[in-house]
C-alpha atoms as a PDB file:
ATOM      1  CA  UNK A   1     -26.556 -36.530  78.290  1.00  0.00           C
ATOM      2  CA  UNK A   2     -30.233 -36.759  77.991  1.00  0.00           C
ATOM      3  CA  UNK A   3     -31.777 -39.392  75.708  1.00  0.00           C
ATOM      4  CA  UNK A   4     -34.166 -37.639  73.167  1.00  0.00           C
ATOM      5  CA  UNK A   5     -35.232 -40.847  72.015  1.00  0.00           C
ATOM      6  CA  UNK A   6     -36.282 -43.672  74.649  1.00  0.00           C
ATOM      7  CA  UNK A   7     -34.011 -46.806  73.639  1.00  0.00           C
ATOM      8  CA  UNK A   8     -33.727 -45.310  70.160  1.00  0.00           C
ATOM      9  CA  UNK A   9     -30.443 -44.120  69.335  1.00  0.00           C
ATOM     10  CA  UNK A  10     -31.197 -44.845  65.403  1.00  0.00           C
ATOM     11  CA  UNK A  11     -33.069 -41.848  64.826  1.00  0.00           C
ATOM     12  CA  UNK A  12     -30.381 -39.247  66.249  1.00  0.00           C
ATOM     13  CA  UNK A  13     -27.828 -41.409  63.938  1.00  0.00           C
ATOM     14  CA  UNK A  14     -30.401 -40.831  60.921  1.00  0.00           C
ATOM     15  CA  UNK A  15     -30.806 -37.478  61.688  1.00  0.00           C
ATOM     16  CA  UNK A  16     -27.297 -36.688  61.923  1.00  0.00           C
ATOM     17  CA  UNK A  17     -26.594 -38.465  58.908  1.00  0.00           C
ATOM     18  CA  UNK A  18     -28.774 -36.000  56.799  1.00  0.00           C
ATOM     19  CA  UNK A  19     -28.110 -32.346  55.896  1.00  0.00           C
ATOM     20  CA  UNK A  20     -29.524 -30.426  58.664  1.00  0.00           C
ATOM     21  CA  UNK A  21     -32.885 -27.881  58.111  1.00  0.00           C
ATOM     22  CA  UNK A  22     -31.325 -25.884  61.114  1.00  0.00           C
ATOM     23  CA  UNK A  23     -34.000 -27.241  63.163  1.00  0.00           C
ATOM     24  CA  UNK A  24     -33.148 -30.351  65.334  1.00  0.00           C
ATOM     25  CA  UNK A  25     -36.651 -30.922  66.471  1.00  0.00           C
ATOM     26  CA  UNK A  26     -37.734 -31.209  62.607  1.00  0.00           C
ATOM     27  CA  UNK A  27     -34.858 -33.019  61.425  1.00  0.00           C
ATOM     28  CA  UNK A  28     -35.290 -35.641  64.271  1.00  0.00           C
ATOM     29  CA  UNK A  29     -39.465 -35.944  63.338  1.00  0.00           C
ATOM     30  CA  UNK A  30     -38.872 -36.132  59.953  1.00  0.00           C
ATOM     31  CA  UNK A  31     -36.952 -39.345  60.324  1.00  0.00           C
ATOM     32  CA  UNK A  32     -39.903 -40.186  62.829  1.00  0.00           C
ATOM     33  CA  UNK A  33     -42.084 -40.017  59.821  1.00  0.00           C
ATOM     34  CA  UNK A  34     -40.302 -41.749  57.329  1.00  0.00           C
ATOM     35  CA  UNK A  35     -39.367 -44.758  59.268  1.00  0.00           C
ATOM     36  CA  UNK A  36     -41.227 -47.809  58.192  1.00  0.00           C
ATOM     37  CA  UNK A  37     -44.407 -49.013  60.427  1.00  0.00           C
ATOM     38  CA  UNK A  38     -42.513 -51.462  62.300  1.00  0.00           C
ATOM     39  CA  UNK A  39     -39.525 -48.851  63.149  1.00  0.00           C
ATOM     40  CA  UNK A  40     -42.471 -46.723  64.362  1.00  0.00           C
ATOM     41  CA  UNK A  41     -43.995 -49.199  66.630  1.00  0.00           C
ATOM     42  CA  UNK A  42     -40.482 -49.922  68.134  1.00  0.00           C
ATOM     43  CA  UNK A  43     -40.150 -46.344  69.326  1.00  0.00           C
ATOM     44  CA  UNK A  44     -43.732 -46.265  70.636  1.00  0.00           C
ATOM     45  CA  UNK A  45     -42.651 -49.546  72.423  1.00  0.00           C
ATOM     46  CA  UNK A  46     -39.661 -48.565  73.629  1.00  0.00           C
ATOM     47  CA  UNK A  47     -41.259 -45.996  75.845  1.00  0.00           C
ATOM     48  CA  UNK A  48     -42.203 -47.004  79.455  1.00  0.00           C
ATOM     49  CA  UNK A  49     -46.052 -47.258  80.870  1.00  0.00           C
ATOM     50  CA  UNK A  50     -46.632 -44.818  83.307  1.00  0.00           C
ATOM     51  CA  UNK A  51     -46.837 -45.055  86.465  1.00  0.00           C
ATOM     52  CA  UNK A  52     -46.136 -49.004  85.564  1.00  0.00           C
ATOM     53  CA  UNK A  53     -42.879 -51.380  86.808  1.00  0.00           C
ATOM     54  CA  UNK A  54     -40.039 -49.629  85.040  1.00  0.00           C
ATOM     55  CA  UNK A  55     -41.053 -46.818  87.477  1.00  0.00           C
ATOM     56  CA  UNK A  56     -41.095 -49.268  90.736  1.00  0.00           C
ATOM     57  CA  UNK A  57     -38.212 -50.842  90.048  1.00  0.00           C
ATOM     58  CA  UNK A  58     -36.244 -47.707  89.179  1.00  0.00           C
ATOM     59  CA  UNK A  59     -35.520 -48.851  85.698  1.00  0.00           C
ATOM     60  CA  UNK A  60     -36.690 -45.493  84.163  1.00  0.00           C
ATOM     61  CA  UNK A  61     -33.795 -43.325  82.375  1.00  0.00           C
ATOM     62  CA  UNK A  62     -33.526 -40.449  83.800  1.00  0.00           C
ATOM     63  CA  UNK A  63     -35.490 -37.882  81.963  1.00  0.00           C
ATOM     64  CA  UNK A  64     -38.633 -40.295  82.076  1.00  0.00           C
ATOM     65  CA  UNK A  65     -38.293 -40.272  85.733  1.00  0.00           C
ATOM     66  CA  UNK A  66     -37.558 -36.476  86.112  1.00  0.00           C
ATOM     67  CA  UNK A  67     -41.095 -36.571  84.017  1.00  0.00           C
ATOM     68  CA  UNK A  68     -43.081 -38.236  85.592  1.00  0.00           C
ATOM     69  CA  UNK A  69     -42.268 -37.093  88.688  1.00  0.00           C
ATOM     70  CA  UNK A  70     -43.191 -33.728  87.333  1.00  0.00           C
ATOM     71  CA  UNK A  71     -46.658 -34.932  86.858  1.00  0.00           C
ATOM     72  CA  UNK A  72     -46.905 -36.584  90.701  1.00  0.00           C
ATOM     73  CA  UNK A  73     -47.023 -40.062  88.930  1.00  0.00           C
ATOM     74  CA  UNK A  74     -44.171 -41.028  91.971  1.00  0.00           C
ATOM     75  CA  UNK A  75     -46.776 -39.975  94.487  1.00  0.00           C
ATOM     76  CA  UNK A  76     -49.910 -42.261  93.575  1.00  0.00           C
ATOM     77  CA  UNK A  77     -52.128 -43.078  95.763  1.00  0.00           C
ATOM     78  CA  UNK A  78     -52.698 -46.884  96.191  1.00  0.00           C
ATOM     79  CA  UNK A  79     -56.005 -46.123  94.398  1.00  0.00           C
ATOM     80  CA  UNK A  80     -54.394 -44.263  91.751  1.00  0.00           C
ATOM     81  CA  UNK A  81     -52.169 -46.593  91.358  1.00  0.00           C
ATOM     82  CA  UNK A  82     -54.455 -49.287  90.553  1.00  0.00           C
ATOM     83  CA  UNK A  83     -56.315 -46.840  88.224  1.00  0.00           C
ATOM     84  CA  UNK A  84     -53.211 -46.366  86.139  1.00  0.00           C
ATOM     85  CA  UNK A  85     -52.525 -50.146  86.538  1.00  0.00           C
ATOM     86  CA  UNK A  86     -55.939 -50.804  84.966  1.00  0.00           C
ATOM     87  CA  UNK A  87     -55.887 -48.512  82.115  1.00  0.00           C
ATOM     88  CA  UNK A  88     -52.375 -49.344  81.143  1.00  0.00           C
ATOM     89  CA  UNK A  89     -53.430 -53.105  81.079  1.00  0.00           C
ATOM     90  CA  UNK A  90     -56.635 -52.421  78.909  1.00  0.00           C
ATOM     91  CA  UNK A  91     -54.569 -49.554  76.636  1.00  0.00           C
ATOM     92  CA  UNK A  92     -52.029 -51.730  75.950  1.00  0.00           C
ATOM     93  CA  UNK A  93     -54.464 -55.500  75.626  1.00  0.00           C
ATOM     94  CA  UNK A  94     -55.970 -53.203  72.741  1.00  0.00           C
ATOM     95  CA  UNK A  95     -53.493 -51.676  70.924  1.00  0.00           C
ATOM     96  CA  UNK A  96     -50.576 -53.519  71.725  1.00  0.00           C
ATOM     97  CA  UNK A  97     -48.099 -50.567  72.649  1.00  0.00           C
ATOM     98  CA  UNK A  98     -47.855 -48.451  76.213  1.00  0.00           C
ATOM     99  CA  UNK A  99     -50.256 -45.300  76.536  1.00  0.00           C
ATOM    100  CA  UNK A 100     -47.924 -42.070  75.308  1.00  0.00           C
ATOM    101  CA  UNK A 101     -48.615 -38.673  76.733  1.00  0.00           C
ATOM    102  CA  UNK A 102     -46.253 -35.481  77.116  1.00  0.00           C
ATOM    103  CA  UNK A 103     -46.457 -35.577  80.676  1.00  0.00           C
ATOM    104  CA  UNK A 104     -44.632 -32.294  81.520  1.00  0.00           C
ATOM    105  CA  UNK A 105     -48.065 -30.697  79.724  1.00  0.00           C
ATOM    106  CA  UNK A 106     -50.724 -32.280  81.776  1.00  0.00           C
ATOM    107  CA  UNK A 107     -51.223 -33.810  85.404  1.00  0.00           C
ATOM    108  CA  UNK A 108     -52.536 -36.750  86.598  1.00  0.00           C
ATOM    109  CA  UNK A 109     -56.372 -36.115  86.477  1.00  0.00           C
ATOM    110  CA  UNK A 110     -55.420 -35.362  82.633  1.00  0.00           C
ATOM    111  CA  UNK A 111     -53.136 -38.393  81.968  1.00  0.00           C
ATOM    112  CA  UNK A 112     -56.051 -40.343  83.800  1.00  0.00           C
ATOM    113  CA  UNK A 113     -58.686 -38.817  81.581  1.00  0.00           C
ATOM    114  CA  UNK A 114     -56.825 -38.775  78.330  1.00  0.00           C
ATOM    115  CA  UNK A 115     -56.427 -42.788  79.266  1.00  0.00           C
ATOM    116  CA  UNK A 116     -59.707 -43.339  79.526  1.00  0.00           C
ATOM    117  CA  UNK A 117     -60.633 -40.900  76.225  1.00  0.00           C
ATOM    118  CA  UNK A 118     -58.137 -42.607  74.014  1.00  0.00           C
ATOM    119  CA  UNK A 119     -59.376 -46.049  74.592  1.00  0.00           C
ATOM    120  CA  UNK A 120     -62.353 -45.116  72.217  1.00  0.00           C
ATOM    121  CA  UNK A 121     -60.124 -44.277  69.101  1.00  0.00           C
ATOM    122  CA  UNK A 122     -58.843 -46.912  66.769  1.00  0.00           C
ATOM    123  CA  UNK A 123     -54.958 -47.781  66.345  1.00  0.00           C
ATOM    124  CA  UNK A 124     -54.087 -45.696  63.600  1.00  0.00           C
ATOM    125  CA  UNK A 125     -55.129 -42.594  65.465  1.00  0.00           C
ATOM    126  CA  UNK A 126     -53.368 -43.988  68.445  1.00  0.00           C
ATOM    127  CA  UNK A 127     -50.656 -44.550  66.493  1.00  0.00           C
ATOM    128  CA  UNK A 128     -50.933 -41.454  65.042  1.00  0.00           C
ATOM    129  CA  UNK A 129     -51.083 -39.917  68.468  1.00  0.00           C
ATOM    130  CA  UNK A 130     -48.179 -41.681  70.680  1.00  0.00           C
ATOM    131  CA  UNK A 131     -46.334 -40.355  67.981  1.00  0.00           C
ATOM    132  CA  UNK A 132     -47.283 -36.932  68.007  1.00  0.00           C
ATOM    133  CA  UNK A 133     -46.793 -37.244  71.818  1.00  0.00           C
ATOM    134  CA  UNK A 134     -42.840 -38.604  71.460  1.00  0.00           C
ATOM    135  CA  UNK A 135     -42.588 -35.314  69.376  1.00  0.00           C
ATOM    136  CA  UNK A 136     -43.728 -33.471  72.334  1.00  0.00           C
ATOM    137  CA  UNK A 137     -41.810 -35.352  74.490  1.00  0.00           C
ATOM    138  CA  UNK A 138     -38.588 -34.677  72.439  1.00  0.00           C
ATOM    139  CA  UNK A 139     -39.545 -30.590  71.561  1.00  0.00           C
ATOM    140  CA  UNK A 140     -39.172 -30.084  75.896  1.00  0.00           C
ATOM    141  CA  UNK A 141     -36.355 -32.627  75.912  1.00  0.00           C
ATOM    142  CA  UNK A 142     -34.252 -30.302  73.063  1.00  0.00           C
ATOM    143  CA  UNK A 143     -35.371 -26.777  75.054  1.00  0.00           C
ATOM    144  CA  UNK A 144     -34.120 -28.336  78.145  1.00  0.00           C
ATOM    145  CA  UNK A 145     -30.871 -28.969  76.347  1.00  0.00           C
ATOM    146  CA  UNK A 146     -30.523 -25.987  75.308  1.00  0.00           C
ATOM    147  CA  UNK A 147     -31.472 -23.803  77.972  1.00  0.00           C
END
């Protein structure tokens, strides 16, 4: 079965816990949003760079792989590569957490571009915004289940 949740099993167990809307995605973000800071940062940390080791040394679960392939990030160019090395480094030297896009909605020149843009913003909005990205993430994870 798919992992909604990159290494975070808690927030399907909260989810499941509570009485359901009827909507998975919501009841699944809403415990996203009121997890404390630090529960918040663990998920955003739990996610893999992209492009980055976990992808080299096959260590990605399977639906970030199937991902990122979608998005030709396991066809780099040795140039590319080092592009994505480089901004990953600085993205994560700043804000102290991997770079978090929905993949399956962009391609590389995007990722690459939204990298570079997001640098600028301060790390509340990035915050703010690898978070809105997992919900993404998980909103074409669920459709896939269900499909």
């Amino acid at each position: 079965m798919t992992a909604l949740f990159e290494h975070s099993p808690w927030i399907e167990a909260r989810a499941d816990a509570r009485p359901s809307s009827g909507d998975r995605w919501a009841d699944l973000m809403a415990v996203v949003d009121s997890a404390s800071g630090e529960e918040q940062l663990a998920l955003i940390r739990a996610h893999p760079e992209l492009a980055g080791k976990a992808a080299i040394d096959r260590t990605l679960t399977e639906a970030s792989a199937a991902e990122q392939a979608s998005a030709g990030l396991d066809r780099l160019t040795p140039e590319e590569y080092a592009r994505f090395l480089d901004l990953n480094t600085a993205y994560r030297d700043r804000f102290g957490f991997p770079f978090i896009i929905c993949v399956r909605l962009t391609d590389k020149a995007g990722i690459l571009a939204a990298m570079e843009q997001r640098l600028s913003h301060n790390r509340d909005t990035e915050i703010t915004t690898a978070l809105e990205q997992i919900g993404e993430i998980v909103r074409l994870r669920l459709k896939d289940m269900t499909a």
